[in-house]
PDB file of N, CA and C in Angstrom:
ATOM      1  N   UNK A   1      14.018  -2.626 -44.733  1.00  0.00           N
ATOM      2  CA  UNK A   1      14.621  -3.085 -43.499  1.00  0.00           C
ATOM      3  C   UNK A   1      14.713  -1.943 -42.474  1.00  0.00           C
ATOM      4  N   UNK A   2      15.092  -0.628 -43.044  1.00  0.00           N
ATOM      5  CA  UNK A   2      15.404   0.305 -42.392  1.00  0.00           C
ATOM      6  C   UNK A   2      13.655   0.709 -41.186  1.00  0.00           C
ATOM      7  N   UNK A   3      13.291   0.784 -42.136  1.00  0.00           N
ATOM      8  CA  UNK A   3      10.957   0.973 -41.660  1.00  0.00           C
ATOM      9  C   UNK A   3      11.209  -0.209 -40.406  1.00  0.00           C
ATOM     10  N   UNK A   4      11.095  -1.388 -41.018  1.00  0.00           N
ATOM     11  CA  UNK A   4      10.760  -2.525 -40.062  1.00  0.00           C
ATOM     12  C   UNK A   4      12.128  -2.215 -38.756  1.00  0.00           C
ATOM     13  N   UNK A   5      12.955  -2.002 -38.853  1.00  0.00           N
ATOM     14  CA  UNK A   5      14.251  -1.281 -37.771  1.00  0.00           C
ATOM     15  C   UNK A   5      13.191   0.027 -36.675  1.00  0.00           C
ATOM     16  N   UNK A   6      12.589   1.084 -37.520  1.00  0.00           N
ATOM     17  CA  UNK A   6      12.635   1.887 -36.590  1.00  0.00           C
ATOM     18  C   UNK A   6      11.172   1.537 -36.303  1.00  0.00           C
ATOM     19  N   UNK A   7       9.953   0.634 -36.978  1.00  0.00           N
ATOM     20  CA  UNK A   7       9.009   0.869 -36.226  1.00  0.00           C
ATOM     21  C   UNK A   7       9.409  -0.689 -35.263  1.00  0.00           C
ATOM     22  N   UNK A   8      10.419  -1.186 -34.552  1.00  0.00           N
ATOM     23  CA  UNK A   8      10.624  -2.412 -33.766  1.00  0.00           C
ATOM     24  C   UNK A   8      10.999  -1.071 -32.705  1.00  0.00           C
ATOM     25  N   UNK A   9      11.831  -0.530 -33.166  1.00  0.00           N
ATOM     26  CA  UNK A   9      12.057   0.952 -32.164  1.00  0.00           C
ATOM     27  C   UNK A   9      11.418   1.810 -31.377  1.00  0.00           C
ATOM     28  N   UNK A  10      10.596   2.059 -32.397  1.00  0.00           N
ATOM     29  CA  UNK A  10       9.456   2.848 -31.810  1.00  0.00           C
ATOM     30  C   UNK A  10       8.569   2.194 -30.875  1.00  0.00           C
ATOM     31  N   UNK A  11       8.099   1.103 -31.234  1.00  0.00           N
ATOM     32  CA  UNK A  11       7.288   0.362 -30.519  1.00  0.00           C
ATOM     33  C   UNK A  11       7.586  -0.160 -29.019  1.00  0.00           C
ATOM     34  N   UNK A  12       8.639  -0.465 -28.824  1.00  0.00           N
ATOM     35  CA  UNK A  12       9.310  -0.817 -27.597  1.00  0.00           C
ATOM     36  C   UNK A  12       9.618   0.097 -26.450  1.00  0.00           C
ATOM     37  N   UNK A  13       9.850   1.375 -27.342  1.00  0.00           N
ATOM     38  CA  UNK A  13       9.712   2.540 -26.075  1.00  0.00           C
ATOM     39  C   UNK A  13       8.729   2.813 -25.438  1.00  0.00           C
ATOM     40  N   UNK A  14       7.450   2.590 -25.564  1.00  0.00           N
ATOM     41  CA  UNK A  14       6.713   2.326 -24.723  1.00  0.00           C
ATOM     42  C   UNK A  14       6.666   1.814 -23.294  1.00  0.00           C
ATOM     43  N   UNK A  15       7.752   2.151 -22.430  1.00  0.00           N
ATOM     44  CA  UNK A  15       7.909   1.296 -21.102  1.00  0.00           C
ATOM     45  C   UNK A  15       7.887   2.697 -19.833  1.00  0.00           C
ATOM     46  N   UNK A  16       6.712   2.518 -19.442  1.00  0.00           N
ATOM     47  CA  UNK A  16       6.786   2.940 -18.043  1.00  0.00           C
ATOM     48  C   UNK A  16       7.368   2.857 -16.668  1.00  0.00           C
ATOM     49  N   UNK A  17       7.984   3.965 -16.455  1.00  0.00           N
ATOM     50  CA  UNK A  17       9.164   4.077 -15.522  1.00  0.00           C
ATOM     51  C   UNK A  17       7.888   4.356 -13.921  1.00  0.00           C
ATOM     52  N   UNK A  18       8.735   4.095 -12.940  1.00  0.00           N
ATOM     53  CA  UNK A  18       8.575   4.301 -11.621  1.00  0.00           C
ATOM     54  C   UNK A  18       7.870   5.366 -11.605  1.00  0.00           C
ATOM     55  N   UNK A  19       6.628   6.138 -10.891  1.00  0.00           N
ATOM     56  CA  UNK A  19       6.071   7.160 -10.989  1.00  0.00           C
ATOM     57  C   UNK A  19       6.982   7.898  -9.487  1.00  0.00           C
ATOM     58  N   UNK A  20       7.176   9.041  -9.325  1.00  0.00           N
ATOM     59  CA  UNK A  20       8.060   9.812  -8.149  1.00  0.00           C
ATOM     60  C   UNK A  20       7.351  10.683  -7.473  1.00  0.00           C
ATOM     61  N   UNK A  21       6.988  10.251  -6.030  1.00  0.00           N
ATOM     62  CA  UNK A  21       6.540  11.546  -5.633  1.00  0.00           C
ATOM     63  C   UNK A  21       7.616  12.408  -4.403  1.00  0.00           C
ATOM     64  N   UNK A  22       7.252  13.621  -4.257  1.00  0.00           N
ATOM     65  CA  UNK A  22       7.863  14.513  -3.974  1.00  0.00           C
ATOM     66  C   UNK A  22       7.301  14.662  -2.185  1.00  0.00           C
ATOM     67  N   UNK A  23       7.655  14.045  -1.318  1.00  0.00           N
ATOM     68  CA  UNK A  23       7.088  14.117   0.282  1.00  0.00           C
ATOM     69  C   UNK A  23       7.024  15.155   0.596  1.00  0.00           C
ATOM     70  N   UNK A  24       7.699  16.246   0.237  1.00  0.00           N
ATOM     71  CA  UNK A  24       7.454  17.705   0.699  1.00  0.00           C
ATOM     72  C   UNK A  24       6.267  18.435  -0.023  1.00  0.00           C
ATOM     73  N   UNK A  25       5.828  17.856  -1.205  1.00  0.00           N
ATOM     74  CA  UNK A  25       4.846  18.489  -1.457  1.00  0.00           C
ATOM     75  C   UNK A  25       3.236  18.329  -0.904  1.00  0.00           C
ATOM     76  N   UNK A  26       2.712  19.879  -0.470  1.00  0.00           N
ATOM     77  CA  UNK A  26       1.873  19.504   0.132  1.00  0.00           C
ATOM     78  C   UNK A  26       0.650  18.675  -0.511  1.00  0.00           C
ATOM     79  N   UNK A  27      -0.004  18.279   0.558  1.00  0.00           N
ATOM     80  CA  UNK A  27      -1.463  17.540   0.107  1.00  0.00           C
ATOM     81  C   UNK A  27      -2.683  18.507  -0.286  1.00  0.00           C
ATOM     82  N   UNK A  28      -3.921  17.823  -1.417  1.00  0.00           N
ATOM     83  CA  UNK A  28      -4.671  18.831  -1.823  1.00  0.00           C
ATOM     84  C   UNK A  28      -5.745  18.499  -0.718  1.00  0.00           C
ATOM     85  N   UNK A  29      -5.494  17.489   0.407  1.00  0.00           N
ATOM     86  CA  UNK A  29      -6.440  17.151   1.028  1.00  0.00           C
ATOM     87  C   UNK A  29      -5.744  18.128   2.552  1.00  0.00           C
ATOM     88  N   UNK A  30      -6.608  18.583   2.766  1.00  0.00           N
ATOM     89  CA  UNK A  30      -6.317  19.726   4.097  1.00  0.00           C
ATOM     90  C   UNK A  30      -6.917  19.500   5.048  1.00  0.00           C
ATOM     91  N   UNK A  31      -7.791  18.496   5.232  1.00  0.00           N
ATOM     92  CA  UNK A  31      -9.451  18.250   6.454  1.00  0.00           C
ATOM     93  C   UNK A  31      -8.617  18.236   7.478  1.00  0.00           C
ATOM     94  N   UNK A  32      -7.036  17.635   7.871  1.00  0.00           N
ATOM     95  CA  UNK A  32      -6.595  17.056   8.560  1.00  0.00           C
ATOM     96  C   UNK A  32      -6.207  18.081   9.409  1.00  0.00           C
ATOM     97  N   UNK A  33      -6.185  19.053   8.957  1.00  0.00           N
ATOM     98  CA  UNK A  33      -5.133  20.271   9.354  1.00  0.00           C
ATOM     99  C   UNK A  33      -6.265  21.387  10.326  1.00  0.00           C
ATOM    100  N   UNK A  34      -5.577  21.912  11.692  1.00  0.00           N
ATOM    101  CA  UNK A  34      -6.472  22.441  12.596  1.00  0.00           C
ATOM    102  C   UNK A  34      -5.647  23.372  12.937  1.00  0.00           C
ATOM    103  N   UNK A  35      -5.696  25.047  12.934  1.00  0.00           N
ATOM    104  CA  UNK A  35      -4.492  25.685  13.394  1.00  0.00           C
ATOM    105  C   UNK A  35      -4.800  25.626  14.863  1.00  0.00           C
ATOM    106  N   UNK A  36      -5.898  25.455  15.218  1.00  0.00           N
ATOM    107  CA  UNK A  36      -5.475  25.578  16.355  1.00  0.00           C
ATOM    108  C   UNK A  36      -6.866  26.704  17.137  1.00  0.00           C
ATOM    109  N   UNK A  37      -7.355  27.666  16.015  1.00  0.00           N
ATOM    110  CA  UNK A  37      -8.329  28.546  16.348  1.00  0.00           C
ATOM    111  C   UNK A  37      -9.639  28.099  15.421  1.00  0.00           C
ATOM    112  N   UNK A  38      -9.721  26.733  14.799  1.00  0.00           N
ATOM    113  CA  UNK A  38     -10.873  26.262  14.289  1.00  0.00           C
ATOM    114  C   UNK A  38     -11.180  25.672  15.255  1.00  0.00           C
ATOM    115  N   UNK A  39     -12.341  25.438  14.890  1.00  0.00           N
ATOM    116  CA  UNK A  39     -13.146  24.194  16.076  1.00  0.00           C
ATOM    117  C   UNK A  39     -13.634  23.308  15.372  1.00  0.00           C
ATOM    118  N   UNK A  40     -13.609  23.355  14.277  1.00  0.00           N
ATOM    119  CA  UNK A  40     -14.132  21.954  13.192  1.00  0.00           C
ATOM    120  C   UNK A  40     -13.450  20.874  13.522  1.00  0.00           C
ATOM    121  N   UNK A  41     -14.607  19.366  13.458  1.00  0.00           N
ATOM    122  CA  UNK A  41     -14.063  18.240  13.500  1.00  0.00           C
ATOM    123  C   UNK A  41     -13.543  17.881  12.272  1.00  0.00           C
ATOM    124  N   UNK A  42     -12.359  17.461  12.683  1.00  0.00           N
ATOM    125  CA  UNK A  42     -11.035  16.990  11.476  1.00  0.00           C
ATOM    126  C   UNK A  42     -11.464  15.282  11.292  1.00  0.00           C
ATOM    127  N   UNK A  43     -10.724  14.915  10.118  1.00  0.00           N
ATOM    128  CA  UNK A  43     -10.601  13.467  10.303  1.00  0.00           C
ATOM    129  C   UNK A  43      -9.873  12.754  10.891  1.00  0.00           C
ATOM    130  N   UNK A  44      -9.953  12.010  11.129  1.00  0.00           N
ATOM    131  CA  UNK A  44      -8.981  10.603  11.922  1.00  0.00           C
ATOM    132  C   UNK A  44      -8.507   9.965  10.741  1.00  0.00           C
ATOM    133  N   UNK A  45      -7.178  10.287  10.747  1.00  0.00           N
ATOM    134  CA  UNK A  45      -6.368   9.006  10.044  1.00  0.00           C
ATOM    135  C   UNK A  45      -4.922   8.751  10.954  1.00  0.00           C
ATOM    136  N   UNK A  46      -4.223   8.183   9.991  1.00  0.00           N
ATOM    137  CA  UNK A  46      -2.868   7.482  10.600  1.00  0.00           C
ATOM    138  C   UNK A  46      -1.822   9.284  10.556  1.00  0.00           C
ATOM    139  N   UNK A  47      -1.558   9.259  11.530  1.00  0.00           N
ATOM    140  CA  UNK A  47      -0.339  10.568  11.011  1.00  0.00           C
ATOM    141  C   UNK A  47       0.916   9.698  10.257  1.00  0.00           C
ATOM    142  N   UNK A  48       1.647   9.878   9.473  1.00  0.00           N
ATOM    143  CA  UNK A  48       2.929   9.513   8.544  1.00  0.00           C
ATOM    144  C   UNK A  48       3.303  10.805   8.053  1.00  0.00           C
ATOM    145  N   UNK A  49       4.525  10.821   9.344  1.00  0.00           N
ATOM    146  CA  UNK A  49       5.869  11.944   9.101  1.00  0.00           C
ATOM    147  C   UNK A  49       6.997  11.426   7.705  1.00  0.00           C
ATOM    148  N   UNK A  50       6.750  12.319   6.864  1.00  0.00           N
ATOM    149  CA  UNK A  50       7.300  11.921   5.496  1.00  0.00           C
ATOM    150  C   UNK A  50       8.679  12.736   5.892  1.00  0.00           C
ATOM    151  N   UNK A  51       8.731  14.061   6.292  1.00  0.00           N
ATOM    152  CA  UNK A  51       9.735  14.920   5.727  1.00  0.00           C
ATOM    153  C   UNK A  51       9.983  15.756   7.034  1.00  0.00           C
ATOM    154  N   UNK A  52      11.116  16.047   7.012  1.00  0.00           N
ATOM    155  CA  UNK A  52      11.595  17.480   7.842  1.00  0.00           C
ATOM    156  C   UNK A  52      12.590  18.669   7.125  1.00  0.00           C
ATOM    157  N   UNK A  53      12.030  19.212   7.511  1.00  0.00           N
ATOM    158  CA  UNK A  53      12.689  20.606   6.633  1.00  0.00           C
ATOM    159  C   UNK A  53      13.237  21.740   8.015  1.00  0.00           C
ATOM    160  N   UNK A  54      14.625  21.412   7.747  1.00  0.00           N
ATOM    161  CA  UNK A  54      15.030  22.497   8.940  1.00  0.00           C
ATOM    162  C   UNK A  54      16.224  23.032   8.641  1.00  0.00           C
ATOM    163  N   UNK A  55      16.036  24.591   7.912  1.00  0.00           N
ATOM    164  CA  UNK A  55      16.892  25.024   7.481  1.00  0.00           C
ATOM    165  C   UNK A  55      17.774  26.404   8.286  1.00  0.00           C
ATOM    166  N   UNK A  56      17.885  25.950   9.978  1.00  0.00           N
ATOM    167  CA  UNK A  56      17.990  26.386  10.861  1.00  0.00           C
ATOM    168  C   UNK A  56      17.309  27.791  11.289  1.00  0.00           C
ATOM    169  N   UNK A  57      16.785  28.500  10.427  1.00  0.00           N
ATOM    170  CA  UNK A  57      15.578  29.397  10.619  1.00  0.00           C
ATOM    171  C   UNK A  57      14.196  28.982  10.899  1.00  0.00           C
ATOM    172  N   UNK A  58      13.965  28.088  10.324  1.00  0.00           N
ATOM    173  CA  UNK A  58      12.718  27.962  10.477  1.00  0.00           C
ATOM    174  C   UNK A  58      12.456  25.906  10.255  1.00  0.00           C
ATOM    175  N   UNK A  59      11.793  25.615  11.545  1.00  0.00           N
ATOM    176  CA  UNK A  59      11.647  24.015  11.170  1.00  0.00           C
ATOM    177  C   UNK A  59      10.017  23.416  10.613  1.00  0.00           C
ATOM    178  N   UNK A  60       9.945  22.784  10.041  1.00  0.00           N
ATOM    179  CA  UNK A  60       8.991  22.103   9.128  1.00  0.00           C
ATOM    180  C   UNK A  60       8.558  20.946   8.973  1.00  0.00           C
ATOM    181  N   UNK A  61       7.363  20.063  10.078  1.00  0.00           N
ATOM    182  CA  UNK A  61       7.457  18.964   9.718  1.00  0.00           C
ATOM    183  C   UNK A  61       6.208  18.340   8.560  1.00  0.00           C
ATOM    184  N   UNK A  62       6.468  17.548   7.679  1.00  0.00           N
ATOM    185  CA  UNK A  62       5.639  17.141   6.790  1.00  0.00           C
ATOM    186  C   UNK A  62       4.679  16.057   7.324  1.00  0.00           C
ATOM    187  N   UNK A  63       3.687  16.275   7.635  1.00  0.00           N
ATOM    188  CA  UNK A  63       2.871  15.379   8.293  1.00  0.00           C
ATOM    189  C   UNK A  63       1.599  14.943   7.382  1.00  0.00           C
ATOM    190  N   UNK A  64       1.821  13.481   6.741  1.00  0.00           N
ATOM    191  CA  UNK A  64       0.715  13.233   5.887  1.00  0.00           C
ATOM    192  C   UNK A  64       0.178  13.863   4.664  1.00  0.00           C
ATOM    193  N   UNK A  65       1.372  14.828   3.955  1.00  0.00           N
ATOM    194  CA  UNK A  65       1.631  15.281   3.078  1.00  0.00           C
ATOM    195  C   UNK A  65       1.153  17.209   3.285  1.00  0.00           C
ATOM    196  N   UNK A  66       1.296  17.667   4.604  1.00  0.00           N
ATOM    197  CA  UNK A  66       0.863  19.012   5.044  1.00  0.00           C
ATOM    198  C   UNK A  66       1.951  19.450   6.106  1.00  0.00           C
ATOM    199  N   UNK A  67       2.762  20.406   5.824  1.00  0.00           N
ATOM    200  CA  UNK A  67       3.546  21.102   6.178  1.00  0.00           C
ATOM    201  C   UNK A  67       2.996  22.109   7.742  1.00  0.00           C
ATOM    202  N   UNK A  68       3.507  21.123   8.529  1.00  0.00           N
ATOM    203  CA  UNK A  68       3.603  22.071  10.056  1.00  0.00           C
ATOM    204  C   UNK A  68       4.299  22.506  10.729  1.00  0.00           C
ATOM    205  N   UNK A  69       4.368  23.856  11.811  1.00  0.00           N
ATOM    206  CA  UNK A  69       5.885  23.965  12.402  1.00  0.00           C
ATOM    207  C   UNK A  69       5.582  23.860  13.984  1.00  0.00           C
ATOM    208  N   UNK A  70       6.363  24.284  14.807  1.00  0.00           N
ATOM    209  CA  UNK A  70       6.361  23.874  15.970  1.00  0.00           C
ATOM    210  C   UNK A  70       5.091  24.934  16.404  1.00  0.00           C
ATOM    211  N   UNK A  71       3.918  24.183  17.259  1.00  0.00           N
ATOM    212  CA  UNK A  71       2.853  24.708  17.595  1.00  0.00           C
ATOM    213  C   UNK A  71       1.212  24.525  17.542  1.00  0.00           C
ATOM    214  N   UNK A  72       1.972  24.346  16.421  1.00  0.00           N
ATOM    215  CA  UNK A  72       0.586  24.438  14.989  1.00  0.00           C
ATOM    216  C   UNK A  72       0.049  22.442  15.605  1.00  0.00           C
ATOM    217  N   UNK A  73      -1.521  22.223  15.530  1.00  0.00           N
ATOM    218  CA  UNK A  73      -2.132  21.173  15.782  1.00  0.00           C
ATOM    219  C   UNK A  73      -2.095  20.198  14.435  1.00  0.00           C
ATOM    220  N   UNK A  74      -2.188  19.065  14.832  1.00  0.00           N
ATOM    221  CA  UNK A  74      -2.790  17.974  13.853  1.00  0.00           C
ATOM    222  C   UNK A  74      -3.656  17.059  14.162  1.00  0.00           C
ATOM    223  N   UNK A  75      -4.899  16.888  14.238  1.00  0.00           N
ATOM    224  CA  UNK A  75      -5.678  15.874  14.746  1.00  0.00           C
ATOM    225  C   UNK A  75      -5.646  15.979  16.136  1.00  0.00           C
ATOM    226  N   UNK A  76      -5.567  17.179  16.834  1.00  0.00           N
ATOM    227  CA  UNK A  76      -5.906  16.781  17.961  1.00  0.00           C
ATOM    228  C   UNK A  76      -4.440  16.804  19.043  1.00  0.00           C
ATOM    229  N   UNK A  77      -3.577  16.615  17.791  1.00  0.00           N
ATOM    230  CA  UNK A  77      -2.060  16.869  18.744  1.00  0.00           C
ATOM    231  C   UNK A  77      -1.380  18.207  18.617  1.00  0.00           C
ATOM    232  N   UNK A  78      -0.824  18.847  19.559  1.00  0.00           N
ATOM    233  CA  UNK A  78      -0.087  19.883  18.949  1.00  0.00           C
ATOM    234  C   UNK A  78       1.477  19.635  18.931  1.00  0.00           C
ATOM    235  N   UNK A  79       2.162  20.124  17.892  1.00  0.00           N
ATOM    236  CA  UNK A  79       3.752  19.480  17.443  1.00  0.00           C
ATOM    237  C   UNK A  79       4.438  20.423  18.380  1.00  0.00           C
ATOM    238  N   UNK A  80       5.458  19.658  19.748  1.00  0.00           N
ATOM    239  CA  UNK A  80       5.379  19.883  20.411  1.00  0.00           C
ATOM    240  C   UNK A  80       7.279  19.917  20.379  1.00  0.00           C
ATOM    241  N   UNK A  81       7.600  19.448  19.194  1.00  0.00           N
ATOM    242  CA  UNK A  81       9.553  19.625  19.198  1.00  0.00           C
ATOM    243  C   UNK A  81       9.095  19.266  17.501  1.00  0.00           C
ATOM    244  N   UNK A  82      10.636  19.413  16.648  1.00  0.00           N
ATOM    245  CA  UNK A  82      10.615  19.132  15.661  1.00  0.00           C
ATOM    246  C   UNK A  82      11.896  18.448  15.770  1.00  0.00           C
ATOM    247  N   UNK A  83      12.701  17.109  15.419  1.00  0.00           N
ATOM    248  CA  UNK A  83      13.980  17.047  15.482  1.00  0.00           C
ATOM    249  C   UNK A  83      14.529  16.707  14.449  1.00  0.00           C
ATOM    250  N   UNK A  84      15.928  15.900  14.083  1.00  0.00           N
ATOM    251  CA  UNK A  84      16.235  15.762  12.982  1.00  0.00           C
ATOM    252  C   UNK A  84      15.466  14.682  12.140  1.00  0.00           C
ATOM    253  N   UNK A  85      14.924  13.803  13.007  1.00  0.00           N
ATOM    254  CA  UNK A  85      14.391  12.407  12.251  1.00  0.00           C
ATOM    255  C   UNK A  85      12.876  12.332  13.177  1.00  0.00           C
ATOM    256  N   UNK A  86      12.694  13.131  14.138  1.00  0.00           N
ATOM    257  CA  UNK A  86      11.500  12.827  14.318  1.00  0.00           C
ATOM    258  C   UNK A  86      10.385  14.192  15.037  1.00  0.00           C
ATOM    259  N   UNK A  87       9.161  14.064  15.182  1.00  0.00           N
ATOM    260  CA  UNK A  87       8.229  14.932  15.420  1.00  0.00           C
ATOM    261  C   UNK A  87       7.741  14.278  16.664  1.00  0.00           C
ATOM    262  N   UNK A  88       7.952  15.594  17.870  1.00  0.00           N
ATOM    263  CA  UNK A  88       7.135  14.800  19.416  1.00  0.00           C
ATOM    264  C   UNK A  88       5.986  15.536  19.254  1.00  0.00           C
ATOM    265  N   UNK A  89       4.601  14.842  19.478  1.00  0.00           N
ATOM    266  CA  UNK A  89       3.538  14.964  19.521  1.00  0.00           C
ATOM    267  C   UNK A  89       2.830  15.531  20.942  1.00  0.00           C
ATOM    268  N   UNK A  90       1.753  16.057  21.377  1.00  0.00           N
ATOM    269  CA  UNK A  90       1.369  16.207  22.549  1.00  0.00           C
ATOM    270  C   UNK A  90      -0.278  16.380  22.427  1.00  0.00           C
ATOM    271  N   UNK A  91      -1.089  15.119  23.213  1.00  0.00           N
ATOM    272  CA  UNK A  91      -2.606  15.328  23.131  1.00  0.00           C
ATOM    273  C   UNK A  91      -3.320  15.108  24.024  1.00  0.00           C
ATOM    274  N   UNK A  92      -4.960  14.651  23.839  1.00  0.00           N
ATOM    275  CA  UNK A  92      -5.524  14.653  25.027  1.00  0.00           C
ATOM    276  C   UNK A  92      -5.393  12.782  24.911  1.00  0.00           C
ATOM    277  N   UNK A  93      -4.693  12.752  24.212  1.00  0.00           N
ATOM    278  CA  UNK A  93      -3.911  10.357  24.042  1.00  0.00           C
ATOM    279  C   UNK A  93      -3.023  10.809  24.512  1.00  0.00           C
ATOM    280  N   UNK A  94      -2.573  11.830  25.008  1.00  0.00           N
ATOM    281  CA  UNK A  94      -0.739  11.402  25.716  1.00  0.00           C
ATOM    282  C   UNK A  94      -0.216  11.833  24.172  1.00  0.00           C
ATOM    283  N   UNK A  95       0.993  11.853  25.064  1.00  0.00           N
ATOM    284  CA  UNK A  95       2.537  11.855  23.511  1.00  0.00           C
ATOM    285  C   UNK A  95       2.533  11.279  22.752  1.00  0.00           C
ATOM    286  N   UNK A  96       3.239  11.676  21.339  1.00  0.00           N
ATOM    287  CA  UNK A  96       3.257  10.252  20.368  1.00  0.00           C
ATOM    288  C   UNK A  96       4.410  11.070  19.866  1.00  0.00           C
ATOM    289  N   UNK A  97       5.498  10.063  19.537  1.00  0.00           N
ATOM    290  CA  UNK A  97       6.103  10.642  18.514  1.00  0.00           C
ATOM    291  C   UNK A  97       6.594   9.565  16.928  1.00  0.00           C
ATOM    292  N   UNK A  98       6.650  10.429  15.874  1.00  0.00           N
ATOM    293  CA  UNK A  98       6.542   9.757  14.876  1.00  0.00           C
ATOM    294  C   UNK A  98       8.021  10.446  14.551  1.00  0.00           C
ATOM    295  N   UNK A  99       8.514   8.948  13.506  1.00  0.00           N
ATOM    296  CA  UNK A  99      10.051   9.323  13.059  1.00  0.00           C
ATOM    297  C   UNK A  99       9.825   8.938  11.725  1.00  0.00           C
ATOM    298  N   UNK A 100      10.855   9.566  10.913  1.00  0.00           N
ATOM    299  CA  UNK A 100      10.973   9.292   9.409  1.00  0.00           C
ATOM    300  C   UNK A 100      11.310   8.243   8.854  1.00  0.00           C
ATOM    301  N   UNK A 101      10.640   7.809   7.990  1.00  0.00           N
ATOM    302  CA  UNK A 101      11.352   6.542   7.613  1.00  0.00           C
ATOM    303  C   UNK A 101      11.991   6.734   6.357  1.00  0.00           C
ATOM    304  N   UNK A 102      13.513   6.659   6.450  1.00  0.00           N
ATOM    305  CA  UNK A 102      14.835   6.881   6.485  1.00  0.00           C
ATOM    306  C   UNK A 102      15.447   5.603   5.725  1.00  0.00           C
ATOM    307  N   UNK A 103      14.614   5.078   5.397  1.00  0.00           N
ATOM    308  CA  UNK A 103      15.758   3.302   5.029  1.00  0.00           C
ATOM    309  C   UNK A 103      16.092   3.438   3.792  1.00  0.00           C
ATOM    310  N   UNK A 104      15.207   4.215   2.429  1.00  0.00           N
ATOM    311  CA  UNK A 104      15.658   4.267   1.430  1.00  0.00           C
ATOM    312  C   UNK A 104      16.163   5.126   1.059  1.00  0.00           C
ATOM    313  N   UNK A 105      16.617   6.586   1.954  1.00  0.00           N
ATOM    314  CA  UNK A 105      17.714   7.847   1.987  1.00  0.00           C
ATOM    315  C   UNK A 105      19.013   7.458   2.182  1.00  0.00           C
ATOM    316  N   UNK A 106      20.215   7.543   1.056  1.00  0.00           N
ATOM    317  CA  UNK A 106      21.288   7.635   1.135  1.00  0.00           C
ATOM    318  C   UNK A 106      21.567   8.453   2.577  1.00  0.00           C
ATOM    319  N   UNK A 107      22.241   8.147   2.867  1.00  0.00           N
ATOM    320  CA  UNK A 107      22.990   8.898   4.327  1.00  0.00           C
ATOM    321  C   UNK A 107      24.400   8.967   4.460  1.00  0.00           C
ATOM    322  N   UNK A 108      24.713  10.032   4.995  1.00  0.00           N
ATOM    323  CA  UNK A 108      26.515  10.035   5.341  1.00  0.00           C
ATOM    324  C   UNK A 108      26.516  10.171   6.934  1.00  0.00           C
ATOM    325  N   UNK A 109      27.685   9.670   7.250  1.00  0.00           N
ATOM    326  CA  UNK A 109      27.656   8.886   8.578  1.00  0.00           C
ATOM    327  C   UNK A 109      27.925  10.112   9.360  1.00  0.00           C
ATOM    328  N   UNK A 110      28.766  11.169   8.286  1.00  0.00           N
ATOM    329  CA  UNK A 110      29.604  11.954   9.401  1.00  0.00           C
ATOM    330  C   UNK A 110      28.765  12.924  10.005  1.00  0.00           C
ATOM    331  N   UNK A 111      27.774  13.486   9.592  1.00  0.00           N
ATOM    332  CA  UNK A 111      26.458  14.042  10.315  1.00  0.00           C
ATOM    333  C   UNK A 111      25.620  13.642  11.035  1.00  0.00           C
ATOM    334  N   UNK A 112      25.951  12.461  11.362  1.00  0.00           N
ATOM    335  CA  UNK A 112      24.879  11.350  12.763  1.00  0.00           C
ATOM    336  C   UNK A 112      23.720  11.698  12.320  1.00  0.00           C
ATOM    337  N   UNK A 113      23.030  11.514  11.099  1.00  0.00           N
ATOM    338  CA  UNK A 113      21.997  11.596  10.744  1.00  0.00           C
ATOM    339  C   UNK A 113      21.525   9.921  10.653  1.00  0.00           C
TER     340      UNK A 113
END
């Protein structure tokens, strides 16, 4: 009884949990990324601001899984503010700015975050 107990045990643990990824970590894909003194054509995709990192020294926005700071180009835009929830853009399309999406981050109110 005890056998037939632990292999019903064993067998059942088998259950795959939620896989987690980490938005601050960068991407192994880099094409996207232009400092600014390349002249290579980059790709076109969607920009998706995952993350901001601003640890009042230095600000950080996560753009499409690649870490930029104020200056530095992406596709053609250069990051032109960094704020708490969003990144203003500046190109030869005009402005864009992209904000975090924030809906499944716990939040506390008292930081107007």
């Amino acid at each position: 009884m005890k056998q037939l107990l632990l292999l019903f045990c064993f067998g059942i643990t088998n259950v795959q949990a939620d896989v987690l990824t980490d938005p601050t970590k960068p991407s192994l894909n880099n094409s996207i990324f232009n400092s600014g003194n390349d002249s290579k054509t980059t790709t076109t995709m969607a920009l998706t601001l995952t993350a901001i990192i601003n640890n009042n020294q230095i600000k950080q926005a996560i753009i499409n899984g690649i870490s930029f700071a104020e200056g530095q180009q992406v596709q053609g835009y250069k990051v032109i503010s960094i704020g708490k929830n969003h990144v203003e853009l500046d190109g030869t399309n005009g402005k864009q700015t992209l904000f975090v999406n924030n809906n499944s981050i716990k939040k506390d109110t008292n930081n107007g975050f």
